[in-house]
C-alpha atoms as a PDB file:
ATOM      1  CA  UNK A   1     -27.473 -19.431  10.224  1.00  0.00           C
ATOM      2  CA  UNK A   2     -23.792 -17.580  10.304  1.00  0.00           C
ATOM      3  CA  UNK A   3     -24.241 -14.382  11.032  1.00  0.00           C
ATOM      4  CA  UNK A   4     -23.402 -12.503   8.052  1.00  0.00           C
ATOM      5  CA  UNK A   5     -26.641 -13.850   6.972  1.00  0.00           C
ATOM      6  CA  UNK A   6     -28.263 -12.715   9.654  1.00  0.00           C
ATOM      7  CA  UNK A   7     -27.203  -9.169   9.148  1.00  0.00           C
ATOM      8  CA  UNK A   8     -28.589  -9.245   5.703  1.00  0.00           C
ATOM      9  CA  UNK A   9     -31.450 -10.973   6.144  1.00  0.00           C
ATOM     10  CA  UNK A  10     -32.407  -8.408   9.137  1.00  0.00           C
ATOM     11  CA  UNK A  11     -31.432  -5.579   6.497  1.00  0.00           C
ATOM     12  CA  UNK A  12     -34.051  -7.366   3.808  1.00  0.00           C
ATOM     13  CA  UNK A  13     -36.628  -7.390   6.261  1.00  0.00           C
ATOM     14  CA  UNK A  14     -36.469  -3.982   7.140  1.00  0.00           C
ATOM     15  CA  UNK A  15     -36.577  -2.930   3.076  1.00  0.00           C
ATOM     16  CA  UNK A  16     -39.046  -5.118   2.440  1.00  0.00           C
ATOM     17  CA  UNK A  17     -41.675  -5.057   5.011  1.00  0.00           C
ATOM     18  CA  UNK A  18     -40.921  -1.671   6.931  1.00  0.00           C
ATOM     19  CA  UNK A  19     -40.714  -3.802  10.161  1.00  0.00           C
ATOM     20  CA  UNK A  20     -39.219  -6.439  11.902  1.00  0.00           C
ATOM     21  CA  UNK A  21     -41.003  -7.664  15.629  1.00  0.00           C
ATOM     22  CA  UNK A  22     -39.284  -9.241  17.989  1.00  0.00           C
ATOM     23  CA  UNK A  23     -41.231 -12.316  17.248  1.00  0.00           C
ATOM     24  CA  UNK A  24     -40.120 -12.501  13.559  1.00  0.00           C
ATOM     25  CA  UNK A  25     -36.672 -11.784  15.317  1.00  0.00           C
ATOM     26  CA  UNK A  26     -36.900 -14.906  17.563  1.00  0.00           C
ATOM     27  CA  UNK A  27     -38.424 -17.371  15.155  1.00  0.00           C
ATOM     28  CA  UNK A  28     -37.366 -16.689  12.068  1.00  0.00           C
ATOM     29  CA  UNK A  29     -33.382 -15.831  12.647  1.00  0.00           C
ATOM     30  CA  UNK A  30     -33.230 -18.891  15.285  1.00  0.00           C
ATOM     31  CA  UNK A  31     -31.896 -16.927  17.894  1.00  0.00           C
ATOM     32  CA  UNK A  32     -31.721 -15.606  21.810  1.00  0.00           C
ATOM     33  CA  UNK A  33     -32.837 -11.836  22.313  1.00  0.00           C
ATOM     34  CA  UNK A  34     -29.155 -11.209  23.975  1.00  0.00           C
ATOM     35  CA  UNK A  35     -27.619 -12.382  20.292  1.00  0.00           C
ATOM     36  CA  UNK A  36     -30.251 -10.470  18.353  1.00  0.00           C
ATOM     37  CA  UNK A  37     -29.328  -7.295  20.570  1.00  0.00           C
ATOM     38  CA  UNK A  38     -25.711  -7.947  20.143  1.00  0.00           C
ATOM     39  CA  UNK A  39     -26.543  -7.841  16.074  1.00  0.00           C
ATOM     40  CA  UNK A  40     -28.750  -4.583  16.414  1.00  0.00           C
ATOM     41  CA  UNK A  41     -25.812  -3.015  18.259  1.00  0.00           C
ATOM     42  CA  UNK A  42     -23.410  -3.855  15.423  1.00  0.00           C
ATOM     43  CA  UNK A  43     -25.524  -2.875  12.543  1.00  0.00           C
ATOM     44  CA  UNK A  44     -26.327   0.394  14.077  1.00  0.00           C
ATOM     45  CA  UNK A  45     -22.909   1.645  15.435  1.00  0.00           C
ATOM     46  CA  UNK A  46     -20.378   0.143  13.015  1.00  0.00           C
ATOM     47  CA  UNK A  47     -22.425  -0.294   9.821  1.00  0.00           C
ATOM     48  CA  UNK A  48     -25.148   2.655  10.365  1.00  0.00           C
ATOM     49  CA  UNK A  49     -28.098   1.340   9.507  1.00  0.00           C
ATOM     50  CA  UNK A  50     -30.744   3.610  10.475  1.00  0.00           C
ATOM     51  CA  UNK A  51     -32.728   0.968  12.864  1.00  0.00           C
ATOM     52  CA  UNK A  52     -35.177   2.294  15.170  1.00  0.00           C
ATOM     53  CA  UNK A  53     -38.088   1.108  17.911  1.00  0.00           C
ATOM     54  CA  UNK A  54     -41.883   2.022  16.913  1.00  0.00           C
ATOM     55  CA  UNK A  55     -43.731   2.263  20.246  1.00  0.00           C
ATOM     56  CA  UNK A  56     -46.665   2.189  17.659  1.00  0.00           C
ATOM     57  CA  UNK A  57     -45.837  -0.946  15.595  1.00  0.00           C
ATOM     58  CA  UNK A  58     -44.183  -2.771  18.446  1.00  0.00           C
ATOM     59  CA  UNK A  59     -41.102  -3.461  16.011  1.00  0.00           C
ATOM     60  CA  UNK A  60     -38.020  -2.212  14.404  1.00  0.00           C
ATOM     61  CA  UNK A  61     -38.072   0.156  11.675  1.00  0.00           C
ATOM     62  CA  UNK A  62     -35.591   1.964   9.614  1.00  0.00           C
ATOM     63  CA  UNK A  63     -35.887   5.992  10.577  1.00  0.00           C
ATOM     64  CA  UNK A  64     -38.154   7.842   7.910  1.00  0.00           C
ATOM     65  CA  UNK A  65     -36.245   9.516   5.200  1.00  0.00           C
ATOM     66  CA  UNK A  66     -32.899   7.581   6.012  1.00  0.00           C
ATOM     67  CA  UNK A  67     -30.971   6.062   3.164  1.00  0.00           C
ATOM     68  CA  UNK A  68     -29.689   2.738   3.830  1.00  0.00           C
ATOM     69  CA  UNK A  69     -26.247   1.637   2.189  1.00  0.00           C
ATOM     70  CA  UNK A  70     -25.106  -1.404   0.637  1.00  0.00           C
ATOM     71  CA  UNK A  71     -23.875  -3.434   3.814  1.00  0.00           C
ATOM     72  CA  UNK A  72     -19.873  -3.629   3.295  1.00  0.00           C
ATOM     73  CA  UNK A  73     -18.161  -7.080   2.966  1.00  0.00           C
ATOM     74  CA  UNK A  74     -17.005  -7.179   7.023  1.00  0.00           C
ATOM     75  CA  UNK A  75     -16.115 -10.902   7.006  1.00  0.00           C
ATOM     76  CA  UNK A  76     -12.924 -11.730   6.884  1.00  0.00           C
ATOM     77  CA  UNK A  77     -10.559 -14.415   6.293  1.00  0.00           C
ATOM     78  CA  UNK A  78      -7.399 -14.513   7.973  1.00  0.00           C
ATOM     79  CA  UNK A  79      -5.114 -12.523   4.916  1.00  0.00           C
ATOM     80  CA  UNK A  80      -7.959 -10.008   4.492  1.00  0.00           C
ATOM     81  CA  UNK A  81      -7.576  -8.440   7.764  1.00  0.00           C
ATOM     82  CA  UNK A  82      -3.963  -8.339   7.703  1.00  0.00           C
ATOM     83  CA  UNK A  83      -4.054  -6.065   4.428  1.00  0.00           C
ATOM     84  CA  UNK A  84      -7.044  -4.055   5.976  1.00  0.00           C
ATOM     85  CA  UNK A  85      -4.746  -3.945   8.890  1.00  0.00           C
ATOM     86  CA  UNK A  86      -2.097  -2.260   6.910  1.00  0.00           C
ATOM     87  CA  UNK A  87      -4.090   0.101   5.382  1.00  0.00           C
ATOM     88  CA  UNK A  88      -4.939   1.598   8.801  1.00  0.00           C
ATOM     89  CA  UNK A  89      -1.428   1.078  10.256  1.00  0.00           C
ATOM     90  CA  UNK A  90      -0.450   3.167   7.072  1.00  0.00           C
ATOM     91  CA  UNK A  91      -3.017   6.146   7.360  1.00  0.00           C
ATOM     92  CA  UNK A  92      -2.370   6.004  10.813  1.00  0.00           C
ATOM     93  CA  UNK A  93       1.402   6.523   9.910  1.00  0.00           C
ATOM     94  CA  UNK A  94       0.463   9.625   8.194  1.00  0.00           C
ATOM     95  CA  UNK A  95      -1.383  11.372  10.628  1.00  0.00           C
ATOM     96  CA  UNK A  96      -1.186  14.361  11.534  1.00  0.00           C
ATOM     97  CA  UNK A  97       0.724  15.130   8.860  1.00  0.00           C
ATOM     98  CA  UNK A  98       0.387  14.319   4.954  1.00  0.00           C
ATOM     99  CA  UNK A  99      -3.370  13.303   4.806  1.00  0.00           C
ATOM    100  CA  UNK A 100      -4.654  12.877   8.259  1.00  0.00           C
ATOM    101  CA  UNK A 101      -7.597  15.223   8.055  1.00  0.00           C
ATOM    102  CA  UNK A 102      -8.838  14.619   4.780  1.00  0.00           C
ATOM    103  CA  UNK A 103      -8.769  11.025   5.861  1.00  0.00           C
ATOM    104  CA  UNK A 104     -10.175  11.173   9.439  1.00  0.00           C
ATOM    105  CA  UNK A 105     -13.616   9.875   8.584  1.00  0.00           C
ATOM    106  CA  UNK A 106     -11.632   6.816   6.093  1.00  0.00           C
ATOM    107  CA  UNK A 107      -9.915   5.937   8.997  1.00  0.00           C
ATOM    108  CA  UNK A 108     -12.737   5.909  11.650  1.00  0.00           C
ATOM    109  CA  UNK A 109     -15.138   3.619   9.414  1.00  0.00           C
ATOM    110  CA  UNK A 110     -12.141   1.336   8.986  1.00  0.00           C
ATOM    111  CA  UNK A 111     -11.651   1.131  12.582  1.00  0.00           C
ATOM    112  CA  UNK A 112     -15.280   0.736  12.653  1.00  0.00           C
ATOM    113  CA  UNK A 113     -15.450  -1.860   9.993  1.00  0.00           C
ATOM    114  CA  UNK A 114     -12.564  -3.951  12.360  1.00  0.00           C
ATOM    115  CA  UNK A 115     -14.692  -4.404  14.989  1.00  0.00           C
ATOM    116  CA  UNK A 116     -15.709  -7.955  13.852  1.00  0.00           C
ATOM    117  CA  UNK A 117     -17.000 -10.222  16.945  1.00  0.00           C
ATOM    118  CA  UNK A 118     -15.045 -11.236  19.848  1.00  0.00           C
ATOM    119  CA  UNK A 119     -12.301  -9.915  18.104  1.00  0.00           C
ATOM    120  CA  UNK A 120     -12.267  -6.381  18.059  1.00  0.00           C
ATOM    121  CA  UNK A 121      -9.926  -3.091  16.464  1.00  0.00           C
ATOM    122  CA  UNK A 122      -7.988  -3.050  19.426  1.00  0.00           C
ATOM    123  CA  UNK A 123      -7.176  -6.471  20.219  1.00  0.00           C
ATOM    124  CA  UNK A 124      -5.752  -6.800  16.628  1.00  0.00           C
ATOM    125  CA  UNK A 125      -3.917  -4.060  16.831  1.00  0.00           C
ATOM    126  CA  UNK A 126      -2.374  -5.807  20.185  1.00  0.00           C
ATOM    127  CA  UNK A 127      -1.263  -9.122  18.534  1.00  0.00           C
ATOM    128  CA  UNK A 128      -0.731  -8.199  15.251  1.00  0.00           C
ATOM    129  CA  UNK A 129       2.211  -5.421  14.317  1.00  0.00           C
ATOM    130  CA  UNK A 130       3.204  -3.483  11.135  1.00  0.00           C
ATOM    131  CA  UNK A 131       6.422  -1.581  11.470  1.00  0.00           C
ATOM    132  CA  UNK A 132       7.268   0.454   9.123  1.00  0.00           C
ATOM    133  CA  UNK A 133      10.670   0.250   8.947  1.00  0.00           C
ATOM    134  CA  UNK A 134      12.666   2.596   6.293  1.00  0.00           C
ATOM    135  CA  UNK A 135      10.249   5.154   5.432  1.00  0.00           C
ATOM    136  CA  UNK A 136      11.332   8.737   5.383  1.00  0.00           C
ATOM    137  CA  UNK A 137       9.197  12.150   6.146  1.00  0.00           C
ATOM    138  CA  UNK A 138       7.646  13.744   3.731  1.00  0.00           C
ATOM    139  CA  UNK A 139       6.550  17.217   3.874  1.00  0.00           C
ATOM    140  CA  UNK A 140       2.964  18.351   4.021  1.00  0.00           C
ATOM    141  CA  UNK A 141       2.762  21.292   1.540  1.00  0.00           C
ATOM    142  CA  UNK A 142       4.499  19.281  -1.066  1.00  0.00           C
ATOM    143  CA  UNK A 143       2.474  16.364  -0.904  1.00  0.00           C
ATOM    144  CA  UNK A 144      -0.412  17.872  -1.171  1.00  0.00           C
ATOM    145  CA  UNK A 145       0.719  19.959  -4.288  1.00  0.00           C
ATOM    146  CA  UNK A 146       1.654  16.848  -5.926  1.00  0.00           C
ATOM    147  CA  UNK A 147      -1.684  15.332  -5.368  1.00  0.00           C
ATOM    148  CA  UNK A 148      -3.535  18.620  -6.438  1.00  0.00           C
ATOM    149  CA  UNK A 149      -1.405  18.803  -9.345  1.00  0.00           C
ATOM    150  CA  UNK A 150      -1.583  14.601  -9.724  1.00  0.00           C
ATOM    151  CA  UNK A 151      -5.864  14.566  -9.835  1.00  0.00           C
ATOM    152  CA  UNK A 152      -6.255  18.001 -11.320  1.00  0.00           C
ATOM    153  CA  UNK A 153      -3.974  16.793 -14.516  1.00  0.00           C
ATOM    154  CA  UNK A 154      -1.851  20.118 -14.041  1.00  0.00           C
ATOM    155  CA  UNK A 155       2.567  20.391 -14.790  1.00  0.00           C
ATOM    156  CA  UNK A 156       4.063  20.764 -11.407  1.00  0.00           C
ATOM    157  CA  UNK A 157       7.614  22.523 -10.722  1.00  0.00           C
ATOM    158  CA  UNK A 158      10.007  20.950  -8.647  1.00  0.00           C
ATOM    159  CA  UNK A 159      12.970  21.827  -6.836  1.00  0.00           C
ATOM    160  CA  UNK A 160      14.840  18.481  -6.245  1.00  0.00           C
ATOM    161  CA  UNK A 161      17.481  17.343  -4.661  1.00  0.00           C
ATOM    162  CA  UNK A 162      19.397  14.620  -6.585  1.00  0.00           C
ATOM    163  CA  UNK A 163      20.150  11.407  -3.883  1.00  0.00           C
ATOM    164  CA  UNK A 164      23.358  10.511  -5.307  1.00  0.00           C
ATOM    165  CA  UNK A 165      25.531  14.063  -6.664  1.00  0.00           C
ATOM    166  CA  UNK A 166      23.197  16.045  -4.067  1.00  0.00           C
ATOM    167  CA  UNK A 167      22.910  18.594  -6.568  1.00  0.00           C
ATOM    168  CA  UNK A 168      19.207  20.601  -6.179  1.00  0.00           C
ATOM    169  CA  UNK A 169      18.121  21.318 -10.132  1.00  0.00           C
ATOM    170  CA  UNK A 170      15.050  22.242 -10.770  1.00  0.00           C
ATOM    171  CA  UNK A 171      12.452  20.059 -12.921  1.00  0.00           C
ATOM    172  CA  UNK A 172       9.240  20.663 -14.922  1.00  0.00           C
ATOM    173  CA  UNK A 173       6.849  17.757 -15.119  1.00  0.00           C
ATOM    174  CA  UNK A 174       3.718  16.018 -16.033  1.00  0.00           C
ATOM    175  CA  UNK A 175       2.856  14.061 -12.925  1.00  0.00           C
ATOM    176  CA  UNK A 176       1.483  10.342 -14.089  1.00  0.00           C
ATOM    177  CA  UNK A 177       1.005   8.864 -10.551  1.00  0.00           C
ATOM    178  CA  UNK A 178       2.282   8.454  -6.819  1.00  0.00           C
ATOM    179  CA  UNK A 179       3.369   4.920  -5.523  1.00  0.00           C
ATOM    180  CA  UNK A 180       3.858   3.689  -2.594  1.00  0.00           C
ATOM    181  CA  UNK A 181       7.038   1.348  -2.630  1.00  0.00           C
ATOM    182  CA  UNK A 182       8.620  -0.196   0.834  1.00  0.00           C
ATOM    183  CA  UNK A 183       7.180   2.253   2.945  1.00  0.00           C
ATOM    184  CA  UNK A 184       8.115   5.458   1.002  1.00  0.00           C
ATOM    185  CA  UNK A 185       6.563   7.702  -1.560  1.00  0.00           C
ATOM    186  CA  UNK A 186       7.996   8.210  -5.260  1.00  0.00           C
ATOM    187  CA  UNK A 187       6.169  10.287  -8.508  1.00  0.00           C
ATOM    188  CA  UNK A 188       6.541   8.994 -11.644  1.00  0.00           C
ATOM    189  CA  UNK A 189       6.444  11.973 -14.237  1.00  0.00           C
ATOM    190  CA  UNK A 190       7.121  13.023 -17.449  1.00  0.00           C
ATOM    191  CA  UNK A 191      10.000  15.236 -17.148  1.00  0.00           C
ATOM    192  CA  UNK A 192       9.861  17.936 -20.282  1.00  0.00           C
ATOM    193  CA  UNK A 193      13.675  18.775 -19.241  1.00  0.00           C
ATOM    194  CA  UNK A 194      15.100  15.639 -20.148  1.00  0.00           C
ATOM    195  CA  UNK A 195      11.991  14.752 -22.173  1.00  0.00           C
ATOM    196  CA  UNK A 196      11.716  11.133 -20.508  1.00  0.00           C
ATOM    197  CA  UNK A 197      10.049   9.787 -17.684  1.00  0.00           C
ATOM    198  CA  UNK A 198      11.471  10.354 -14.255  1.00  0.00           C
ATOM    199  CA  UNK A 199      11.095   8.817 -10.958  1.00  0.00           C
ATOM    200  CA  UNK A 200      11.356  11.085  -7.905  1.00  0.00           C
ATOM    201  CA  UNK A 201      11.882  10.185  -4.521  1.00  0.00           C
ATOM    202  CA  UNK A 202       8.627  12.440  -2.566  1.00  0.00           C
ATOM    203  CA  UNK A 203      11.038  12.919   0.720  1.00  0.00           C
ATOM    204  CA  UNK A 204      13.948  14.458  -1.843  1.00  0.00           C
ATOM    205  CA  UNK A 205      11.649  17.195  -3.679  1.00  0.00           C
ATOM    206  CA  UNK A 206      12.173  20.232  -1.387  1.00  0.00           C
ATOM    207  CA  UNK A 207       9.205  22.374  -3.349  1.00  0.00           C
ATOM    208  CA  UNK A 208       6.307  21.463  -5.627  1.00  0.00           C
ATOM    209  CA  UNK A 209       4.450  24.325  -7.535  1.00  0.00           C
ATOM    210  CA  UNK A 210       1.049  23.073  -9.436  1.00  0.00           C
ATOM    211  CA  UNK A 211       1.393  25.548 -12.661  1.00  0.00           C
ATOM    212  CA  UNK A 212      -1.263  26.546 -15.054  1.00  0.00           C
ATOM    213  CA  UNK A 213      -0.099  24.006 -17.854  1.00  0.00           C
ATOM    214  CA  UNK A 214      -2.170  21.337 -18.127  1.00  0.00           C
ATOM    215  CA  UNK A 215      -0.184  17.548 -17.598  1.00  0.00           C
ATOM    216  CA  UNK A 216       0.777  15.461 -20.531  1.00  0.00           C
ATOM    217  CA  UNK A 217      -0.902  12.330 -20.059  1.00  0.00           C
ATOM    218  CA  UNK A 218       0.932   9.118 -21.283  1.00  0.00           C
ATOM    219  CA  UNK A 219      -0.486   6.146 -22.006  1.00  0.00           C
ATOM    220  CA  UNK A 220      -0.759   3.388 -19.229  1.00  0.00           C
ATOM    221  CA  UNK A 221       1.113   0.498 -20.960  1.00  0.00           C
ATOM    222  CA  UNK A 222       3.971   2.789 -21.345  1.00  0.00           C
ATOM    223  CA  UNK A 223       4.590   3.490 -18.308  1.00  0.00           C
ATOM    224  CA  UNK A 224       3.892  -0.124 -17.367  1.00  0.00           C
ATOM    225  CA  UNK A 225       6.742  -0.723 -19.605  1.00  0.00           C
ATOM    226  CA  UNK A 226       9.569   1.590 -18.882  1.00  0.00           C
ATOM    227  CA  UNK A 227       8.926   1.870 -14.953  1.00  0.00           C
ATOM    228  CA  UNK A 228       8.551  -1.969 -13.982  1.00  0.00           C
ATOM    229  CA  UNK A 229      10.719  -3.446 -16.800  1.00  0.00           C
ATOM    230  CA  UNK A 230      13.591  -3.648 -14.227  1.00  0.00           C
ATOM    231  CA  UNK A 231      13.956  -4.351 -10.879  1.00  0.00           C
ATOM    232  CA  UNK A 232      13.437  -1.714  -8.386  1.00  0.00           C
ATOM    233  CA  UNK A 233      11.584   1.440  -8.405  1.00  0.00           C
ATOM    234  CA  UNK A 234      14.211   3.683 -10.624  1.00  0.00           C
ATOM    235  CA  UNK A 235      13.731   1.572 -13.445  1.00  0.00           C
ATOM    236  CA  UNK A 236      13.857   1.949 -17.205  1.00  0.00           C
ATOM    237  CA  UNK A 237      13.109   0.232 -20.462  1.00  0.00           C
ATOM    238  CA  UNK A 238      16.628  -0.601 -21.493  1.00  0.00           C
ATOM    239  CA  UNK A 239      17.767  -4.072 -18.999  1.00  0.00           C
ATOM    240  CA  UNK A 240      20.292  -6.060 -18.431  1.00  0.00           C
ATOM    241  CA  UNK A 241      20.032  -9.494 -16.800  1.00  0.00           C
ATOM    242  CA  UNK A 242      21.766  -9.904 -13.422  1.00  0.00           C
ATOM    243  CA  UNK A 243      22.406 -13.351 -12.802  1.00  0.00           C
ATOM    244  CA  UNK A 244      23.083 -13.710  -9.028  1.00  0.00           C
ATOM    245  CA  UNK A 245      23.979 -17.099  -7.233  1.00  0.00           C
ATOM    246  CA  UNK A 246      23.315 -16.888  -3.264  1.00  0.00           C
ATOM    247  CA  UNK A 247      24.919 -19.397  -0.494  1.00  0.00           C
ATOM    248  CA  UNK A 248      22.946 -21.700   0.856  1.00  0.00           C
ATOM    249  CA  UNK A 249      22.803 -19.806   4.452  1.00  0.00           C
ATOM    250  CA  UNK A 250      21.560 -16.747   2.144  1.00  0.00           C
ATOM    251  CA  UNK A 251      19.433 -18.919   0.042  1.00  0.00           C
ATOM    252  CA  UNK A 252      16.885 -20.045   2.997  1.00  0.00           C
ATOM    253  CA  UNK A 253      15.477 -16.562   3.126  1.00  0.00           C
ATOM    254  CA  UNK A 254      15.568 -15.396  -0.558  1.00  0.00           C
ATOM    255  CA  UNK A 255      14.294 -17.833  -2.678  1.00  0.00           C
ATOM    256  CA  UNK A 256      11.358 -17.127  -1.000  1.00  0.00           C
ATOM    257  CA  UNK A 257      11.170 -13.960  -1.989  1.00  0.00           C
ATOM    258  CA  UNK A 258      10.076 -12.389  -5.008  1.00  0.00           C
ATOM    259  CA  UNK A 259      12.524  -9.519  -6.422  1.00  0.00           C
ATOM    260  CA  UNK A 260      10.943  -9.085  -9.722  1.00  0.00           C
ATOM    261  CA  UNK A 261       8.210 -10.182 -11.383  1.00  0.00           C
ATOM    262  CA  UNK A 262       9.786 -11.950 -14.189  1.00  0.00           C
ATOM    263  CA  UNK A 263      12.734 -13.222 -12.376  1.00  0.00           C
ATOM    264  CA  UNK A 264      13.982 -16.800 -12.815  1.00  0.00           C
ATOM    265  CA  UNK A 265      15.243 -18.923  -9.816  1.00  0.00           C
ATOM    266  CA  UNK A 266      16.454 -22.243  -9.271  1.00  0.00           C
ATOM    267  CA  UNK A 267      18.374 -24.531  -6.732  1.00  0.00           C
ATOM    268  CA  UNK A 268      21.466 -25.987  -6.946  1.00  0.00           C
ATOM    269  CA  UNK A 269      22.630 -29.494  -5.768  1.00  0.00           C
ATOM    270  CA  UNK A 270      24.345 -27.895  -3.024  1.00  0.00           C
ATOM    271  CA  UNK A 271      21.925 -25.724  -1.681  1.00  0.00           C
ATOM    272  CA  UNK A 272      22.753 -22.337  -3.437  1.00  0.00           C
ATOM    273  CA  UNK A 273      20.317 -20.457  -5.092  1.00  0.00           C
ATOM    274  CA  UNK A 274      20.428 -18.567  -8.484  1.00  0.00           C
ATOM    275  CA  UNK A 275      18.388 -15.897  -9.510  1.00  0.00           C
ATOM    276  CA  UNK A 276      18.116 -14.153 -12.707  1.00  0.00           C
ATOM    277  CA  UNK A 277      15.846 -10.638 -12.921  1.00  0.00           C
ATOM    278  CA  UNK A 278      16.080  -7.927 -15.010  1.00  0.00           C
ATOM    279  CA  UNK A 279      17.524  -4.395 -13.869  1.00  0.00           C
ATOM    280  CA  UNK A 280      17.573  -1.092 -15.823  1.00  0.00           C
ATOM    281  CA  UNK A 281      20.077   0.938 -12.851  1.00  0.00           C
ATOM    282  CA  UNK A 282      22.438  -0.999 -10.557  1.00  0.00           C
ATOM    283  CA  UNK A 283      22.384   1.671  -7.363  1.00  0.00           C
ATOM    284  CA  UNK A 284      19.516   0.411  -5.934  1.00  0.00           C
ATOM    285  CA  UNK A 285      20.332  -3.705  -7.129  1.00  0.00           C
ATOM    286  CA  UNK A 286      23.429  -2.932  -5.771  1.00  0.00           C
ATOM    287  CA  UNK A 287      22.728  -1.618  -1.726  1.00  0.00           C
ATOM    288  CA  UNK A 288      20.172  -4.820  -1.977  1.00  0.00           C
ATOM    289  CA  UNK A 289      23.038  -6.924  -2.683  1.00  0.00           C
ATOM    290  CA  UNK A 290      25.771  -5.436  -0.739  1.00  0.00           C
ATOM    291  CA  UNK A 291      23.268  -6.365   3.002  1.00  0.00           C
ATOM    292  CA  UNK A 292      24.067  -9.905   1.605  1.00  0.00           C
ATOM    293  CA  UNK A 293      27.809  -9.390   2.111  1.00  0.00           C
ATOM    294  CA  UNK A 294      29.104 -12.566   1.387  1.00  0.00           C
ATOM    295  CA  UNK A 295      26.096 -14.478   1.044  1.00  0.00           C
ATOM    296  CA  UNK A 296      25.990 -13.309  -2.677  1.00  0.00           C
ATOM    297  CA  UNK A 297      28.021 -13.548  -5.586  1.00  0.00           C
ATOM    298  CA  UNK A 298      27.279 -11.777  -8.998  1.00  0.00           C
ATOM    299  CA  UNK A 299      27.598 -13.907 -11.808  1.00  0.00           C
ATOM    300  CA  UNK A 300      27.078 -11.237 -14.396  1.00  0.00           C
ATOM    301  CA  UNK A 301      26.865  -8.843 -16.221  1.00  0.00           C
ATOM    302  CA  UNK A 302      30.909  -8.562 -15.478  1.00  0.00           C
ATOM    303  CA  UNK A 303      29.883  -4.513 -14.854  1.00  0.00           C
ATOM    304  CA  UNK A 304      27.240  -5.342 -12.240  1.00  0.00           C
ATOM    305  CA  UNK A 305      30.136  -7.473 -10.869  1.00  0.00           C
ATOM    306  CA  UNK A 306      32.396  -4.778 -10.976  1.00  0.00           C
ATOM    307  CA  UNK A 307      30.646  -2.755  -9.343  1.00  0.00           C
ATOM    308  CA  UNK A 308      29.792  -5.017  -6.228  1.00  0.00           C
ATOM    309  CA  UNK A 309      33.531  -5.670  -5.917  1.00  0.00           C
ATOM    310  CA  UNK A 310      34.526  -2.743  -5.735  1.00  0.00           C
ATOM    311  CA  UNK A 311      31.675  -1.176  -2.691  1.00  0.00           C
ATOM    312  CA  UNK A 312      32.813  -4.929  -0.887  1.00  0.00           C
ATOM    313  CA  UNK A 313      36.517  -3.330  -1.189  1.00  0.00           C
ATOM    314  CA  UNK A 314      36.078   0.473  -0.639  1.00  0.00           C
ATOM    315  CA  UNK A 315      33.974  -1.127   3.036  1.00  0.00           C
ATOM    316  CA  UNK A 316      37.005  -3.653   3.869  1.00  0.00           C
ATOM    317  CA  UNK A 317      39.459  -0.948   3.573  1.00  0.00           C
ATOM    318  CA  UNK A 318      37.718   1.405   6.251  1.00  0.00           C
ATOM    319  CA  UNK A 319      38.342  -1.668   8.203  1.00  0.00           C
ATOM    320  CA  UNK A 320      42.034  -1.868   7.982  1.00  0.00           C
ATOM    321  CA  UNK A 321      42.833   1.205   8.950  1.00  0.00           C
END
C-alpha cells in the first residue's frame, strides 16, 4: 500500500468509525509504528486534519466539532511540482509588495503542501531554480486598484505612459482581465477613448482610479479573438503572416519553441528552419527577431523586412563610428 492510500484510508477510518487504535493501525495499513507516526505527523501539520489521542478510547480520533477537508491532491509527478514550484517562486516574487499579505496564508499552505517525503520545500527550492528574468516593478497602489476595479466590474482611469512616443495621456477603461506574460503584468481593457480594446503594460500606468461607472463587459471569444490572433501580447485582429527562415546554428534552439499557437514550421534540407505565425504589430516581433542578429532572415511581408533591415543598419552604424 503507497502511501497516498494510506493517508486516505486513515482519513476514512476516522469518518467512519470515530476511531482508529493502534492495532487497526498496525494490521490493517501493513505498517511499523515509526511509519504510521511519520503519516500522523504529515496529516496533522501539512494537511490539518484534526487527529487527536483519546486516553479514554485508547485510539485516534478527530477533535469534536472540527471540520475535516477534502485531502488535496499532494502527489506529484515530476512536471507537477515544477509548475507548483513556479507558482510559489512567483508569489514569492511579489512579496512584500503587490499581493504579499493578502496571499501570506496561499503561500504558507503551498509551502506546506511541498513538503512531500524525503523530499521536502526546501530541498527543492535548493536544486531546482526559477529566475525571473525581465520582469519590471510594478507599483502597489496601482495594482491593487486595477484588481479592485478588475473583480468589482468598475471603469478605471489611467494615467499612462506610452512605451514607444513616451507621451503620458490619460485613458478611460473597462478592465476585462490581468495576464501574466514572460514575467510581467499587462490589462487588457476596453478603452472608451479610442473605443477598441487596449493592452497596457501594468509597470507603464503611473495612476489607476476605480470610478463609479460600472465596466463594460465584452464577450470572452472576442477578446480571445482580437488579443491572441497575433503573435505577442499587443496583438490585434487584423494579421499579417511573417514568414521567417532561421540558420541552422539559430534553428537548434527555435524550432523547439513555440511562438504562436498557430504557427507553421518546417526544416529545410540544409538545416534551416522556417516559420510562419501570424502578427498584428511588428515592435514586439521585431526586438524578438533583432536578438537573432544574423541567425534570422525575414522572408516577408517585404514591410516586416523593411523594418528589420533597417534596426540591423541604424545598430551597425553606431559601430562605425
Amino acid at each position: 500500500m503507497d502511501r497516498t492510500e494510506r493517508f486516505y484510508r486513515i482519513r476514512h477510518r476516522l469518518i467512519e468509525k470515530g476511531a482508529l487504535t493502534r492495532r487497526e493501525v498496525l494490521e490493517d495499513l501493513e505498517v511499523s509504528p515509526a511509519t504510521f507516526k511519520r503519516d500522523l505527523e504529515y496529516l496533522r501539520d501539512r494537511l490539518h486534519m484534526p487527529i487527536t489521542w483519546s486516553a479514554s478510547r485508547q485510539a485516534y480520533v478527530l477533535e469534536p466539532g472540527a471540520s475535516v477537508q477534502e485531502l488535496p491532491g499532494v502527489w506529484f509527478s515530476p512536471g507537477e511540482v515544477y509548475a507548483l514550484l513556479e507558482i510559489e517562486h512567483l508569489l514569492a516574487r511579489l512579496e512584500p509588495g503587490l499581493l504579499g499579505r493578502p496571499l501570506a496564508p496561499l503561500r504558507a499552505r503551498l509551502t506546506a503542501l511541498l513538503e512531500h517525503g524525503d523530499h521536502g520545500h526546501h530541498e527543492l527550492r535548493r536544486r531546482i531554480r526559477v529566475l525571473p528574468v525581465g520582469s519590471r516593478r510594478v507599483d502597489r497602489e496601482v495594482f491593487e486598484a486595477l484588481s479592485v476595479a478588475l473583480l468589482g466590474r468598475r471603469r478605471l482611469r489611467l494615467r499612462y505612459r506610452g512605451r514607444q512616443s513616451g507621451r503620458e495621456t490619460a485613458r478611460e477603461v473597462s478592465p476585462q482581465r490581468l495576464v501574466h506574460y514572460r514575467y510581467n503584468w499587462y490589462l487588457d481593457a476596453w478603452c472608451h477613448e479610442r473605443q477598441a480594446l487596449r493592452v497596457f503594460a501594468v509597470d507603464a500606468i503611473l495612476t489607476a482610479t476605480a470610478l463609479e461607472e460600472p465596466a463594460l463587459d465584452l464577450d470572452e471569444g472576442e477578446l480571445d479573438r482580437v488579443l491572441e490572433a497575433g503573435y505577442g501580447i499587443f496583438a490585434g485582429a487584423s494579421t499579417q503572416i511573417a514568414v521567417l527562415r532561421f540558420a541552422p546554428a539559430s534553428a537548434r534552439w527555435v524550432a523547439d519553441e513555440v511562438w504562436h499557437s498557430r504557427q507553421v514550421g518546417r526544416l529545410e534540407a540544409d538545416g534551416s528552419y522556417v516559420l510562419e505565425l501570424p502578427y498584428s504589430q511588428e515592435p514586439e516581433l521585431v526586438m524578438d527577431l533583432l536578438r537573432h542578429g544574423a541567425g534570422v532572415e525575414v522572408l516577408g511581408p517585404p514591410s516586416l523586412r523593411a523594418r528589420v533591415a533597417a534596426e540591423l543598419a541604424a545598430a551597425a552604424r553606431q559601430y562605425q563610428r
